[in-house]
Protein backbone atom coordinates (compact mmCIF):
# COMPACT_ATOMS: atom_id res chain seq x y z
CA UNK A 1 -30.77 -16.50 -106.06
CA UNK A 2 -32.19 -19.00 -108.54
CA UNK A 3 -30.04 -20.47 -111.07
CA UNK A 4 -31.68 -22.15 -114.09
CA UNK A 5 -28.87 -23.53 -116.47
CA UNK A 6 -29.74 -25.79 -119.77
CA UNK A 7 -26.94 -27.70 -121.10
CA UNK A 8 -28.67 -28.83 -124.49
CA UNK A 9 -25.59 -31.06 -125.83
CA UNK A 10 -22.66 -31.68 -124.00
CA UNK A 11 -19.72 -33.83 -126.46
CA UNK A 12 -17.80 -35.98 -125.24
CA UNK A 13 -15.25 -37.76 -127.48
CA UNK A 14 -13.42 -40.81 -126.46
CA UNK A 15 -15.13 -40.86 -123.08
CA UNK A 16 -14.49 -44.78 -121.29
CA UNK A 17 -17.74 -45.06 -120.17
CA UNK A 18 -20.39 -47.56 -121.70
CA UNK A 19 -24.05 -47.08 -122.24
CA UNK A 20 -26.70 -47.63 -119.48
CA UNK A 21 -26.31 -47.51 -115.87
CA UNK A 22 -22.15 -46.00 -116.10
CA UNK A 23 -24.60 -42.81 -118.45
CA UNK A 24 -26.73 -42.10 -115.37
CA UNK A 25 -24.10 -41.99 -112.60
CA UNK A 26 -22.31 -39.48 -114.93
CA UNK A 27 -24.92 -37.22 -115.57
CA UNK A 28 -26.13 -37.62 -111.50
CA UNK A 29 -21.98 -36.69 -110.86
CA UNK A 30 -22.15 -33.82 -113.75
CA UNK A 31 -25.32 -32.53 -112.02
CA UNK A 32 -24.25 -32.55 -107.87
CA UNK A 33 -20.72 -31.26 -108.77
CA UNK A 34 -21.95 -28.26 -110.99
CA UNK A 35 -24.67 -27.41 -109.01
CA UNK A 36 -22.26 -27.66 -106.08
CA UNK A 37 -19.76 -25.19 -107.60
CA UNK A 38 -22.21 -22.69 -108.79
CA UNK A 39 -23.79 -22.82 -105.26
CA UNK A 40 -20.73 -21.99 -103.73
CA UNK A 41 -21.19 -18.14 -104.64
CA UNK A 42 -18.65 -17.53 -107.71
CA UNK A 43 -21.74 -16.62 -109.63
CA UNK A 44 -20.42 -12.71 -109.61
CA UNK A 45 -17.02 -14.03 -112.05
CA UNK A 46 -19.32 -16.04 -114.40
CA UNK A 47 -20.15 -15.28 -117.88
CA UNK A 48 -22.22 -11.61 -118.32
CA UNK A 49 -24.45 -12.76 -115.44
CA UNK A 50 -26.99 -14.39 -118.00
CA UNK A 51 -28.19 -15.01 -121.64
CA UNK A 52 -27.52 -17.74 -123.84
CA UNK A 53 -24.01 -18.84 -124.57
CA UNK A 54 -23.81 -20.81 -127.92
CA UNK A 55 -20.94 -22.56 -126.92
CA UNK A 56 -18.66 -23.04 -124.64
CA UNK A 57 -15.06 -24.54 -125.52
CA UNK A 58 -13.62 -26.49 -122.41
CA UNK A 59 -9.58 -27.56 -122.24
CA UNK A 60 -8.83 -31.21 -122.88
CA UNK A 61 -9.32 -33.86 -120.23
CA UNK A 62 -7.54 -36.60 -119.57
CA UNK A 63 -9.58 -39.63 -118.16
CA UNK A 64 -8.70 -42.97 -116.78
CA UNK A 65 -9.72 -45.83 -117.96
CA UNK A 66 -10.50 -47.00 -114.58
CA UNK A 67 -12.71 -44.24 -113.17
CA UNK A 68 -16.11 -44.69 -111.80
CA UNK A 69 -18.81 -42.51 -113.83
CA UNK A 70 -19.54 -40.23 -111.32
CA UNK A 71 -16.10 -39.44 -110.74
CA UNK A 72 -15.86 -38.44 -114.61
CA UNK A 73 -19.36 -36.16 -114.12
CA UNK A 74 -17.50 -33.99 -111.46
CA UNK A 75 -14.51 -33.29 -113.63
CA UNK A 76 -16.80 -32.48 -116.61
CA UNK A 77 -18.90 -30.18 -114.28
CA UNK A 78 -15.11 -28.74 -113.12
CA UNK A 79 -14.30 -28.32 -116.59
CA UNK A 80 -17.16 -27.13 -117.38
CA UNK A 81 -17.19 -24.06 -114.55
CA UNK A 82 -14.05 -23.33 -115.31
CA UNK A 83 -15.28 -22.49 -119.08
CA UNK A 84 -17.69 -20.45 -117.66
CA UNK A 85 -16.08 -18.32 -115.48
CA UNK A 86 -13.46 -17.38 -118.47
């Protein structure tokens, strides 16, 4: 099964992670860990099996200060999964 998924804007307020190089890493950790998850074949629990969703609310995160960017990414993409399979 192919899976194409466009997340247009994803906010992220208060997020400790700098411009540049620390952006990248998060999106590359973001990307492996939600393509990991939706690989893993819960695609039958997720939202009416397509279509566009407008939004998509996700809980609150905590974050440490001292996490690497890629770290943050897979949380997000957690988060983010977890939204979609409610």
């Amino acid at each position: 099964m192919k899976i194409n998924l466009h997340i247009e804007r994803l906010i992220l307020d208060g997020l400790p992670v700098a411009h540049g190089p620390s952006v990248a890493q998060l999106r590359a950790g973001l990307e492996a860990e939600l393509s990991r998850l939706l690989a893993a074949g819960e695609l039958a629990q997720l939202r009416g099996g397509g279509g566009a969703v407008p939004r998509l609310p996700s809980p609150s995160m905590k974050f440490s200060p001292a996490a690497k960017p890629a770290r943050l990414g897979e949380q997000i993409a957690q988060a983010v999964h977890g939204a979609m399979k409610k």
